[in-house]
Protein backbone atom coordinates (compact mmCIF):
# COMPACT_ATOMS: atom_id res chain seq x y z
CA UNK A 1 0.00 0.00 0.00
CA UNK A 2 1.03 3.51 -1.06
CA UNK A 3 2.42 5.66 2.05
CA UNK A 4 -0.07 8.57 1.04
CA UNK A 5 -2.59 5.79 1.23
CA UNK A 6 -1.65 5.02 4.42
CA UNK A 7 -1.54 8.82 5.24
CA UNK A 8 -5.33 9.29 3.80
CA UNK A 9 -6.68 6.12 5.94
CA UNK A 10 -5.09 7.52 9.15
CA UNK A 11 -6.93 11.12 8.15
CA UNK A 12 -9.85 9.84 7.65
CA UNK A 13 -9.66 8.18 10.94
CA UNK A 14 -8.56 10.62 13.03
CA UNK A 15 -11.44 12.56 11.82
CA UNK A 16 -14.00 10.15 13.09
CA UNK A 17 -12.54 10.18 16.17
CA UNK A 18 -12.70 14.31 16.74
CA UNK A 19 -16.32 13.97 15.58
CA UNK A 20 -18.81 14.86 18.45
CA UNK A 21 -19.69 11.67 20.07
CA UNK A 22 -22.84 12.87 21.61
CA UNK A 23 -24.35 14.09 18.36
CA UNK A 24 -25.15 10.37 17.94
CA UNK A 25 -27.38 9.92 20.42
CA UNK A 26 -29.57 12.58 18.89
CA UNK A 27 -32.69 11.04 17.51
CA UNK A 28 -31.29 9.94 14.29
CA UNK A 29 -35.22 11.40 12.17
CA UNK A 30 -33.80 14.84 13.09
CA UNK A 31 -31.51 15.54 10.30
CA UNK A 32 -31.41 16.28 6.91
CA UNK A 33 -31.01 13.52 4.47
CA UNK A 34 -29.54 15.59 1.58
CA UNK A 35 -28.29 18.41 0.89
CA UNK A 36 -26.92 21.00 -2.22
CA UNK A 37 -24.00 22.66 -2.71
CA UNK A 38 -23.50 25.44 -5.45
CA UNK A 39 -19.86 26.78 -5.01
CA UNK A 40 -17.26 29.45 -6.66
CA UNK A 41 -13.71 29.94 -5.81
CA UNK A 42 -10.47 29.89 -6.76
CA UNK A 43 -8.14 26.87 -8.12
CA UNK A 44 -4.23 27.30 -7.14
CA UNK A 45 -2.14 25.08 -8.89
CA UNK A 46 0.96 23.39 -7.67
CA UNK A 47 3.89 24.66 -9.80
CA UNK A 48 4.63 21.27 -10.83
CA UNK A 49 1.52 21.21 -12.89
CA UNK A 50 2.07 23.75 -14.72
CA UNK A 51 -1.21 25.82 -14.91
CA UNK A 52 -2.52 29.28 -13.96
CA UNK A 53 -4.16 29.93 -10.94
CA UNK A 54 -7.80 30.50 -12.21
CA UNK A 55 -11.57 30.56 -10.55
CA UNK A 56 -13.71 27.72 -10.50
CA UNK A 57 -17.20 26.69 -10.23
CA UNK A 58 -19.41 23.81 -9.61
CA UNK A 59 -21.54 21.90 -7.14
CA UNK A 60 -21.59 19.12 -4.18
CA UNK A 61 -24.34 16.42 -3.77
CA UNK A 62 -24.52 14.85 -0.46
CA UNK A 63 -25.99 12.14 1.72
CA UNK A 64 -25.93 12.62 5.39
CA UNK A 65 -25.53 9.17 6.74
CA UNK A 66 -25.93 10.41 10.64
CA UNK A 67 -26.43 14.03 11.71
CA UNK A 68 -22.71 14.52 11.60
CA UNK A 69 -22.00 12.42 9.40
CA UNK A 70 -22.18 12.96 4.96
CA UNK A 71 -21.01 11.37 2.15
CA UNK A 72 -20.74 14.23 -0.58
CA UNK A 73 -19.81 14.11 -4.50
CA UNK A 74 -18.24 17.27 -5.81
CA UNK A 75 -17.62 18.47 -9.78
CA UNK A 76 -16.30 21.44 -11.06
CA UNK A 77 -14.81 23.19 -13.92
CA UNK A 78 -11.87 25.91 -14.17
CA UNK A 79 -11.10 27.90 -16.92
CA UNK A 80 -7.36 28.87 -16.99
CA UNK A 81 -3.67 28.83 -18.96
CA UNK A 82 -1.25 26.11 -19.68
CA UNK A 83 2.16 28.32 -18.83
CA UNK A 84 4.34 26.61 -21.52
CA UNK A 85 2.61 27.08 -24.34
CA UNK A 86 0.08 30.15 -22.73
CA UNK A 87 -2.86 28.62 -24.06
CA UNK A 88 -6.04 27.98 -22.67
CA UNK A 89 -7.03 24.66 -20.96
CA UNK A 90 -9.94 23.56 -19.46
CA UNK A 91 -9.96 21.75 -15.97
CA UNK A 92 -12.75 19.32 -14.37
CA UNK A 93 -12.41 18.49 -10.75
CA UNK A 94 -14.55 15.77 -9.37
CA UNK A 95 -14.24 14.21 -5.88
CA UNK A 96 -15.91 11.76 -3.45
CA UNK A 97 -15.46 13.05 0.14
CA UNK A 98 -16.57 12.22 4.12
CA UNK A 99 -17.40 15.31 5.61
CA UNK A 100 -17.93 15.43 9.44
CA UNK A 101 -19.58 18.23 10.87
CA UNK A 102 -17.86 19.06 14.24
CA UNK A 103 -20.83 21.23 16.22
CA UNK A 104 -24.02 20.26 13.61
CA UNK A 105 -26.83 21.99 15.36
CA UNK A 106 -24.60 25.42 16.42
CA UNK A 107 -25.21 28.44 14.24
CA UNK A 108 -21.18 28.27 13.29
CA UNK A 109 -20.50 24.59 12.50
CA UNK A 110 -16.83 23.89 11.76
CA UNK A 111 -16.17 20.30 9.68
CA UNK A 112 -13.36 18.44 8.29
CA UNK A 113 -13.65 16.60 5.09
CA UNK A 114 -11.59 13.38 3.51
CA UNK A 115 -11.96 11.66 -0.04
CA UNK A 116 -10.12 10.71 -3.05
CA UNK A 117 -10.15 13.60 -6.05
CA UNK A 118 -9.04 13.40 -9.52
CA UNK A 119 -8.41 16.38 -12.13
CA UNK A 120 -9.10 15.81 -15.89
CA UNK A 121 -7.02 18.47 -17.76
CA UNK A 122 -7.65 18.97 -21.63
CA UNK A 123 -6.69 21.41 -24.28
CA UNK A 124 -5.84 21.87 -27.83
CA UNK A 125 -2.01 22.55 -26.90
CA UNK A 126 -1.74 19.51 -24.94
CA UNK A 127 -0.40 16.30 -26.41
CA UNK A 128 -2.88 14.42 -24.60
CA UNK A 129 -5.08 15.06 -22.09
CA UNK A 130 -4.12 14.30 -18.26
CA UNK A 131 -5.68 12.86 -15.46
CA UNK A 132 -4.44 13.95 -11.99
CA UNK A 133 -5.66 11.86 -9.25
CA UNK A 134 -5.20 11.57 -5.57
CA UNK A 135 -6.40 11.93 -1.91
CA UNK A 136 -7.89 15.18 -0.51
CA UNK A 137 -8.65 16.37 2.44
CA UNK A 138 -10.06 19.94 3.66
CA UNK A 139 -11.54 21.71 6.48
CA UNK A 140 -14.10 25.29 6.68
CA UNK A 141 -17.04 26.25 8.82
CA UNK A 142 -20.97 26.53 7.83
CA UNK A 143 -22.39 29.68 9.15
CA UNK A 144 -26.40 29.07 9.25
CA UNK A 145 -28.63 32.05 7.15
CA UNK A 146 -31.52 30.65 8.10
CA UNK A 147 -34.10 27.49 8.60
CA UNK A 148 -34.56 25.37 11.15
CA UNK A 149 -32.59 22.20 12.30
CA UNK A 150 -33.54 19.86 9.78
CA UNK A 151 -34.01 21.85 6.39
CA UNK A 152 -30.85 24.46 7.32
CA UNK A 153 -29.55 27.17 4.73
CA UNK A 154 -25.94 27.91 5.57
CA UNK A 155 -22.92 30.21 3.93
CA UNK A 156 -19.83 27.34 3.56
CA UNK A 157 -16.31 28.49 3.59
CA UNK A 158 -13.37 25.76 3.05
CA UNK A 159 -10.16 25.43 1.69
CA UNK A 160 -9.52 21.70 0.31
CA UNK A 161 -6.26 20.23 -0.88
CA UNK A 162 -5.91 17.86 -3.83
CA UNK A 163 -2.91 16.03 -3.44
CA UNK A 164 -2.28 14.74 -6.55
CA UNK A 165 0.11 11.98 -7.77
CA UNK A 166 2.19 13.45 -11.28
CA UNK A 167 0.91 11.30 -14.49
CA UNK A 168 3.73 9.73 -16.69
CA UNK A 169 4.96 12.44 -18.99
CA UNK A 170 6.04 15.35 -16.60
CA UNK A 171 9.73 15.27 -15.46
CA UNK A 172 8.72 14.41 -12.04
CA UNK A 173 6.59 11.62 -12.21
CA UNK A 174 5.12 9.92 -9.52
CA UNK A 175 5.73 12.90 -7.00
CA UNK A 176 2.61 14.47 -4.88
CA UNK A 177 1.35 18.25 -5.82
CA UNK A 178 -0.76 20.24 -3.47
CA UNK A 179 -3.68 21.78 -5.57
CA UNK A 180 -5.56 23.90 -3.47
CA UNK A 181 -9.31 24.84 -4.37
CA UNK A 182 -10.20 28.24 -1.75
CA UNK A 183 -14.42 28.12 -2.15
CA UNK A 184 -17.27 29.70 -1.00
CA UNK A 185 -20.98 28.31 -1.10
CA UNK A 186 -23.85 27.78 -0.23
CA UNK A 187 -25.64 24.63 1.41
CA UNK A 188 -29.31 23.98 1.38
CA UNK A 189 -30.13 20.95 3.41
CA UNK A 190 -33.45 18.74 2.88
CA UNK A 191 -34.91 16.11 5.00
CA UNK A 192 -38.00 15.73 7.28
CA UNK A 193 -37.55 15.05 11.24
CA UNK A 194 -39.96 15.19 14.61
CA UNK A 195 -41.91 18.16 14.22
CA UNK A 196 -41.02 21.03 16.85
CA UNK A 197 -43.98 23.13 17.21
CA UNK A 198 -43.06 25.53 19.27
CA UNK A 199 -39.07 25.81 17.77
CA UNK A 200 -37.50 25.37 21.03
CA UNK A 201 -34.79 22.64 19.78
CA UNK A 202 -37.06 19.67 21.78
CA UNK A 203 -39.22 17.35 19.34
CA UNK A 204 -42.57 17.56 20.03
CA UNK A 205 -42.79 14.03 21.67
CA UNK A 206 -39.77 14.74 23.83
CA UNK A 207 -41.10 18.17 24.73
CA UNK A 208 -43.26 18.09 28.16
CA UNK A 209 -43.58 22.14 27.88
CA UNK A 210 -45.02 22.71 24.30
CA UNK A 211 -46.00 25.92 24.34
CA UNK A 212 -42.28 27.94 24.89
CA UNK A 213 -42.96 31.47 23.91
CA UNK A 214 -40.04 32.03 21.13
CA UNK A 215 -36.57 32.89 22.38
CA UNK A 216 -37.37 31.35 25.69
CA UNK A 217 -34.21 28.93 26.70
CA UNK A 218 -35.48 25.57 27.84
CA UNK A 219 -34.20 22.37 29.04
CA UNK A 220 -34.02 19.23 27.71
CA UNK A 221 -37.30 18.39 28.38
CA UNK A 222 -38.46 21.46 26.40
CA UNK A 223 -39.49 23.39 29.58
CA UNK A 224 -38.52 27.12 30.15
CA UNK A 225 -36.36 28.64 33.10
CA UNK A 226 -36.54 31.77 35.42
CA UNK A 227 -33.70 31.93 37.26
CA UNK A 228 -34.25 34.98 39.48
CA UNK A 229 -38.16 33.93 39.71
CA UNK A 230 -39.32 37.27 38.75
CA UNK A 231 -41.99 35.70 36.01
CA UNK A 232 -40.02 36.39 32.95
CA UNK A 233 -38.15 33.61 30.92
CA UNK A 234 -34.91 32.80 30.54
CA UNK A 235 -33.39 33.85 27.16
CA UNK A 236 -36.10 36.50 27.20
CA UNK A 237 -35.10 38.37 30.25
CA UNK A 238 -32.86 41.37 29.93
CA UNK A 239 -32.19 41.39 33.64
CA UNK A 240 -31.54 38.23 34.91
CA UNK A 241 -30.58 38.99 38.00
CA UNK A 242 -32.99 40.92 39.25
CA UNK A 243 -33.31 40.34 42.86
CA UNK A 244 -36.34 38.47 44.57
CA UNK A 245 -39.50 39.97 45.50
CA UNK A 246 -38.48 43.34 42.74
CA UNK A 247 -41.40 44.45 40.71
CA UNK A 248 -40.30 44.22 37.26
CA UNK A 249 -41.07 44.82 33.06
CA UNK A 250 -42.44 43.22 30.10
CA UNK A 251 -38.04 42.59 29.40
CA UNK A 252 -37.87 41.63 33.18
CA UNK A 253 -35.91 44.47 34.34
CA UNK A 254 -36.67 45.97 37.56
CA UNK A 255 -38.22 49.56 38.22
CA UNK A 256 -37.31 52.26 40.66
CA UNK A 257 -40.20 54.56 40.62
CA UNK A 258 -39.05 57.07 43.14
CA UNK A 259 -35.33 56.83 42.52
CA UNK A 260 -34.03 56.24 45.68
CA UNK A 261 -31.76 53.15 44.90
CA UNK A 262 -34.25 50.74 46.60
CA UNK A 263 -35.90 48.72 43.47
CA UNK A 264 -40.30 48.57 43.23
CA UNK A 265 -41.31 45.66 45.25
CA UNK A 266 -38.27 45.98 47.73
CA UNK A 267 -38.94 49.62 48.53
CA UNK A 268 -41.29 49.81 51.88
CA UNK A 269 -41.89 53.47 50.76
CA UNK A 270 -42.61 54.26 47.15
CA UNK A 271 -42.98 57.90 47.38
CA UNK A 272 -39.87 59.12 48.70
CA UNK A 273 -39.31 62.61 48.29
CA UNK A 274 -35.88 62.99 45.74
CA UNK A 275 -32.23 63.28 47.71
CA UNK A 276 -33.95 61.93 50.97
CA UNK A 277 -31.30 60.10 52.91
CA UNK A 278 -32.85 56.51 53.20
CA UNK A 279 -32.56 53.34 55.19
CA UNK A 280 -32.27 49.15 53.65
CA UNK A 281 -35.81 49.29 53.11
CA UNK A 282 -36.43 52.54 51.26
CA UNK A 283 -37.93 54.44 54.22
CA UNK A 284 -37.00 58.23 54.51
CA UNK A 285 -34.62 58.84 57.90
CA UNK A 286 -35.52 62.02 60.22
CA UNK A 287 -32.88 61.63 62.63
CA UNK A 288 -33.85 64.96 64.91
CA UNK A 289 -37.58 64.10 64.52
CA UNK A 290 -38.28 67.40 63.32
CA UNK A 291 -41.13 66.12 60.62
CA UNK A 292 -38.26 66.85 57.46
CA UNK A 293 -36.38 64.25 55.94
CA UNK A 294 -32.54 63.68 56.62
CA UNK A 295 -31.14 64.62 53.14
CA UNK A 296 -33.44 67.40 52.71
CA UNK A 297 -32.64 69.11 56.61
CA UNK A 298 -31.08 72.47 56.22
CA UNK A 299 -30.79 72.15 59.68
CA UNK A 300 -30.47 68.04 60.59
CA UNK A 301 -29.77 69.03 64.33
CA UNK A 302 -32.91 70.79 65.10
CA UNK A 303 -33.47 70.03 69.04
CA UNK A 304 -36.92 67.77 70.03
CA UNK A 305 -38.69 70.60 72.07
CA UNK A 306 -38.71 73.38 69.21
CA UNK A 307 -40.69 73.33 66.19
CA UNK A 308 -39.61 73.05 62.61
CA UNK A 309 -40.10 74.87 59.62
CA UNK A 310 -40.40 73.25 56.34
CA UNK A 311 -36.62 73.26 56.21
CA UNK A 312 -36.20 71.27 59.33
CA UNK A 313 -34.86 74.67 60.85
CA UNK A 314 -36.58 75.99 64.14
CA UNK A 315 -39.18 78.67 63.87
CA UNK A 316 -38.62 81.74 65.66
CA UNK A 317 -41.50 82.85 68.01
CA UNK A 318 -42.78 86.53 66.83
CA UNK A 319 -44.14 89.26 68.27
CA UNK A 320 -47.47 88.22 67.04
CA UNK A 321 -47.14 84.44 67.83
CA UNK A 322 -46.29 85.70 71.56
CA UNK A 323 -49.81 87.60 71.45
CA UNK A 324 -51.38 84.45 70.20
CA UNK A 325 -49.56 82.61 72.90
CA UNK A 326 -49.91 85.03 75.86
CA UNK A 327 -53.52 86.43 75.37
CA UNK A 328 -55.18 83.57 73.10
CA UNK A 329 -55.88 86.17 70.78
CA UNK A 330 -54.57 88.50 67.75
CA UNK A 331 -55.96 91.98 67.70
CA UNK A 332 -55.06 94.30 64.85
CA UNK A 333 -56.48 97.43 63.37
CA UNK A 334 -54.67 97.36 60.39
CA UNK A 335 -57.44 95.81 58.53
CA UNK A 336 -57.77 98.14 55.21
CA UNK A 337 -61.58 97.72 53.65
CA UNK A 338 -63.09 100.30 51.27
CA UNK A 339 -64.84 102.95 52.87
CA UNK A 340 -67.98 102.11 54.61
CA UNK A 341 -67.88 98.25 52.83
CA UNK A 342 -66.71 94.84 54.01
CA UNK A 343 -64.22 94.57 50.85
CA UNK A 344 -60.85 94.31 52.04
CA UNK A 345 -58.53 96.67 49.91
CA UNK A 346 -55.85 94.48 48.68
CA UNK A 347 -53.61 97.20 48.34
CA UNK A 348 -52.30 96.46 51.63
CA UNK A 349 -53.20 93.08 52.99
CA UNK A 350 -49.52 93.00 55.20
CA UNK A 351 -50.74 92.90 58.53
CA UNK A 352 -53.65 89.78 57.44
CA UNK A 353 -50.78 87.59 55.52
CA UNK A 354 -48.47 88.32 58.99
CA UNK A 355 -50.99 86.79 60.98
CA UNK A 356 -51.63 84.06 58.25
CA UNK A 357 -48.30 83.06 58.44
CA UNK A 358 -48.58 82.29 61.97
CA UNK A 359 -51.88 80.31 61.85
CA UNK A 360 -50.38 78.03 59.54
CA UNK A 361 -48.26 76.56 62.11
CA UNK A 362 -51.37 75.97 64.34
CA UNK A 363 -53.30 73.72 62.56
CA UNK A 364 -54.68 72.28 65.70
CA UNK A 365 -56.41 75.17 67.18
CA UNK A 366 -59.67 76.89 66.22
CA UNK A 367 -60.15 80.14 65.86
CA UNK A 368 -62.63 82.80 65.90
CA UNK A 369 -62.74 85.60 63.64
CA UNK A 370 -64.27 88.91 65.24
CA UNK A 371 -65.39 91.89 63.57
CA UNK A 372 -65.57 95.31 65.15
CA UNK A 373 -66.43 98.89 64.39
CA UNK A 374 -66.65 102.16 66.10
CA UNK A 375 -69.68 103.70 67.32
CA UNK A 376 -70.91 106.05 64.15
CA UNK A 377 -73.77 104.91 62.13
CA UNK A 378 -76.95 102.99 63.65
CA UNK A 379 -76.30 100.18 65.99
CA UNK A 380 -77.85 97.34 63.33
CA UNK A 381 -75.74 99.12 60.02
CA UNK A 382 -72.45 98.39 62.40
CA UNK A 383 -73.59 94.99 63.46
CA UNK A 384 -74.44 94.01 59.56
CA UNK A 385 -71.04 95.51 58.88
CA UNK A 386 -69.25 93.88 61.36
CA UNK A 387 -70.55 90.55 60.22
CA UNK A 388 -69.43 90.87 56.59
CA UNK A 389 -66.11 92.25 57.25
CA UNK A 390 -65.39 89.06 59.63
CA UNK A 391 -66.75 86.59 56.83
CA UNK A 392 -64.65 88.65 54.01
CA UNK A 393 -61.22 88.21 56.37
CA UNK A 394 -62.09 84.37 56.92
CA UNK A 395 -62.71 83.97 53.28
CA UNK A 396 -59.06 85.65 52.25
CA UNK A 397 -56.84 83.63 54.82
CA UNK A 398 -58.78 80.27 53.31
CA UNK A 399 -58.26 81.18 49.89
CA UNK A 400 -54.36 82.87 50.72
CA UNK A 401 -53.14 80.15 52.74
CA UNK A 402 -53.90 76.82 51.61
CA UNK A 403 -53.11 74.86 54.73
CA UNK A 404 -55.57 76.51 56.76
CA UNK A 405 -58.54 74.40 57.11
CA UNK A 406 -62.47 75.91 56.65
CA UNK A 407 -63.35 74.13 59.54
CA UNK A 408 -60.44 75.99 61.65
CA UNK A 409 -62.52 79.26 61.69
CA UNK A 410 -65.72 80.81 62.25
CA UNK A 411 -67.05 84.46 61.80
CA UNK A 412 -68.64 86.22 64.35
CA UNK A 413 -69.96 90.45 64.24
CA UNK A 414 -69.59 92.49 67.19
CA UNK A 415 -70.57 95.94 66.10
CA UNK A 416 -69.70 98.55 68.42
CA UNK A 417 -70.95 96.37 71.34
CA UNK A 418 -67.07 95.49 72.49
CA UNK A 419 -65.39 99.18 71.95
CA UNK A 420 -61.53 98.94 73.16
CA UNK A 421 -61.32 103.07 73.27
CA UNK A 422 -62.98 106.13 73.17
CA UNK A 423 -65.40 106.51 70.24
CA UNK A 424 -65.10 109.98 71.65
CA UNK A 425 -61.79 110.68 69.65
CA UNK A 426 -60.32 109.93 65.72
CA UNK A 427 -57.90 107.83 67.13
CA UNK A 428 -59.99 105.62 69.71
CA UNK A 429 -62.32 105.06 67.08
CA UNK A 430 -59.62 103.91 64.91
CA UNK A 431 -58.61 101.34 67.26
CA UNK A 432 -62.24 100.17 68.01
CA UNK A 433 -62.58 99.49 64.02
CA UNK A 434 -60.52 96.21 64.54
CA UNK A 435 -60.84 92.31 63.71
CA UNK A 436 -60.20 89.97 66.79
CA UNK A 437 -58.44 86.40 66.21
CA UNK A 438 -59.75 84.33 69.07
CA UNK A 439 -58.50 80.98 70.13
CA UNK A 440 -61.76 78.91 71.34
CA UNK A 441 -59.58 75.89 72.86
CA UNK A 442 -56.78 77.55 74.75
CA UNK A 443 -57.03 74.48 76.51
CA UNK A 444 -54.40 73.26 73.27
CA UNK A 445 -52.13 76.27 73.49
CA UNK A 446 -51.22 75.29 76.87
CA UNK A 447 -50.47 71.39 76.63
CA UNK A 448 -48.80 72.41 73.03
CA UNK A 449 -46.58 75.16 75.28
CA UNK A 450 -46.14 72.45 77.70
CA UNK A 451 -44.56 69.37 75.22
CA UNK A 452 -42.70 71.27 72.93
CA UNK A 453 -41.52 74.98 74.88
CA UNK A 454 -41.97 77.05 72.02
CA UNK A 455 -41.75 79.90 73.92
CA UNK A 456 -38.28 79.44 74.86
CA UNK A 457 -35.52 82.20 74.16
């Protein structure tokens, strides 16, 4: 027996053996049963031949014995130049090959391919035509386009060498040449398997899970995963590590509505105000108790006994708190209305939106709005009047202060019943035209004075 014989046998062999051993136990009705090859490339002649490099085209039949396993037929023709005499020659390759498919069901198979070749070389210049013939062996990957597992399209790439044994008439005769045929092609596979409804990889009777949405990765029994259990598949999650319990999208990817770094579903408190200092659960820290967020404290070391303003910073006590506090009771006669009418003139509302801003902060008592005049005009005019300038102050600190409750206030008319001064004078009878905020639960003032001190210095 030749030595390149011996070479070829011991190819072909050690091909078998690098051949994926598990692909056998794949359910042998699950592969293609033939497949077609149209191919182009490029034929590059040993220099012992004699020939110009030159393309070549052609085609490869095959049988696919086991899924990673074919017997395959090739023919092709080159058009190119016998060097000596520079004329044309025409060249027909043909070739009977195993080709074993290394990874047959990944989407880049690489294969390895063995077989016996022969060249038939004819041309007018020629004395005679040749016949070159010899072992070949090759090797390229299959990248799939398209299809499914059975009837596959794929883009083939390989390089093959036809080794070649010299026919009588060149000076070297009986040597080996190394013909190499660089080709690109593409496969179309046929055949008919176990139907795979829902085109997970599992055949249908193997499948216990046959309704995988597509995409979804599955196990061999066809069934889909969720790794981090948050309801979306495996192979369709985006986020698979999304950590247990977290509320999560259509891609599986967890939310964090209020953006404190504490995911939806984790986060005890889903409203947190933004740049709120926070604890492992998502909750909003106040660490001086002064009702404002750590994080948003301008001033995070307000003491317990004084009150906070919305900046977490302690509210000074004002003169007109200090009335409130000491007498249970605003009085003020800067009240502007228009002339002999209960419509306040808004020209100068200062001295009502001072005393707003101090009922504010007392949501808890209740107060009582009291109108007053002086003693000019008929007692019933000055009680009518009295009455609708109380109900017109009542209505502005609603309407100018928003977190003053309705309920907190009621409007009452004195008249001149309640005079302060002498009507007898301009000015006592300015101070008599007044409106009276009453506290009707002192009762609160004190305990409030008692727990918190506000009227500390």
């Amino acid at each position: 027996m030749k030595p390149s014989l011996n070479r070829m046998i011991l190819l072909i062999l050690l091909l078998m053996m690098t051949a994926p051993q598990s692909q056998a136990e794949v359910g042998e009705n699950d592969r293609p049963i033939i497949s077609l090859t149209p191919y182009g490339g490029m034929t590059m002649w040993s220099e012992e031949i004699g020939l110009d490099d030159g393309f070549i085209v052609g085609g490869r039949g095959a049988l696919h014995v086991l899924r990673w396993m074919s017997l395959e037929g090739s023919l092709g023709w080159s058009g190119t130049e016998h060097l000596a005499s520079m004329t044309d020659v025409d060249a027909r390759h043909t070739g009977m090959d195993l080709v074993l498919d290394l990874r047959p069901r990944s989407s880049i198979n690489p294969f390895l391919l063995g077989g016996w070749a022969q060249f038939d070389v004819n041309g007018d210049a020629l004395p005679r035509d040749w016949s070159l013939n010899g072992w070949e062996a090759g090797a390229g990957f299959k990248i799939k386009l398209g299809g499914d597992r059975v009837n596959r399209r794929d883009l083939r790439l390989e390089v093959r060498d036809v080794m070649t044994d010299l026919a009588h008439g060149f000076p070297n005769n009986g040597d080996i040449t190394h013909n190499l045929i660089v080709s690109a092609a593409l496969q179309f596979h046929f055949g008919r398997g176990s139907k795979d409804n829902d085109n997970d990889g599992v055949r249908d009777k193997d499948d216990l899970c046959d309704g995988t949405p597509a995409g979804a990765t599955v196990n061999a029994e066809g069934c889909p995963g969720d790794n981090d259990n948050d309801g979306v598949l495996d192979g369709l999650d985006t986020c698979d590590d999304t950590p247990m319990g977290a509320v999560v999208d259509a891609y599986g990817c967890p939310a964090d509505s209020d953006g404190d770094g504490v995911l939806d579903g984790l986060d005890h408190c889903g409203d947190t105000p933004a740049g709120a200092v926070i604890d492992a659960h998502g909750c909003p820290l106040d660490s001086d108790n002064d009702g404002v967020y750590d994080g948003l404290d301008q001033c995070p070391n307000t003491p317990s006994h004084l009150k906070a303003n919305d900046q977490g910073c302690p509210i000074s006590v004002t003169e007109t708190e200090e009335e409130l506090l000491d007498t249970g009771m605003i009085r003020t006669s800067e009240v502007k209305f228009q002339s002999g009418s209960s419509v306040l003139d808004l020209a100068d509302t200062s001295g009502l939106d001072k005393i707003g801003g101090v009922l504010k902060n007392w949501p808890e008592l209740r107060i009582e709005i009291g109108g007053h005049t002086d003693s000019q005009g008929s007692e019933a005019s000055n009680q009518l009047l009295s009455e609708e300038r109380a109900r017109s102050v009542m209505a502005y600190m609603i309407e100018s202060f928003p977190t003053i409750q309705a309920g907190q206030f009621s409007a009452k008319g004195y008249g001149e019943s309640m005079p302060v001064a002498d009507n007898g004078t301009a000015e006592g009878r300015a101070e008599n035209r007044r409106v009276e905020f009453r506290v009707l639960n002192n009762d609160v003032i004190k305990r409030v004075i008692e727990s918190q001190k506000l009227l500390e210095r």
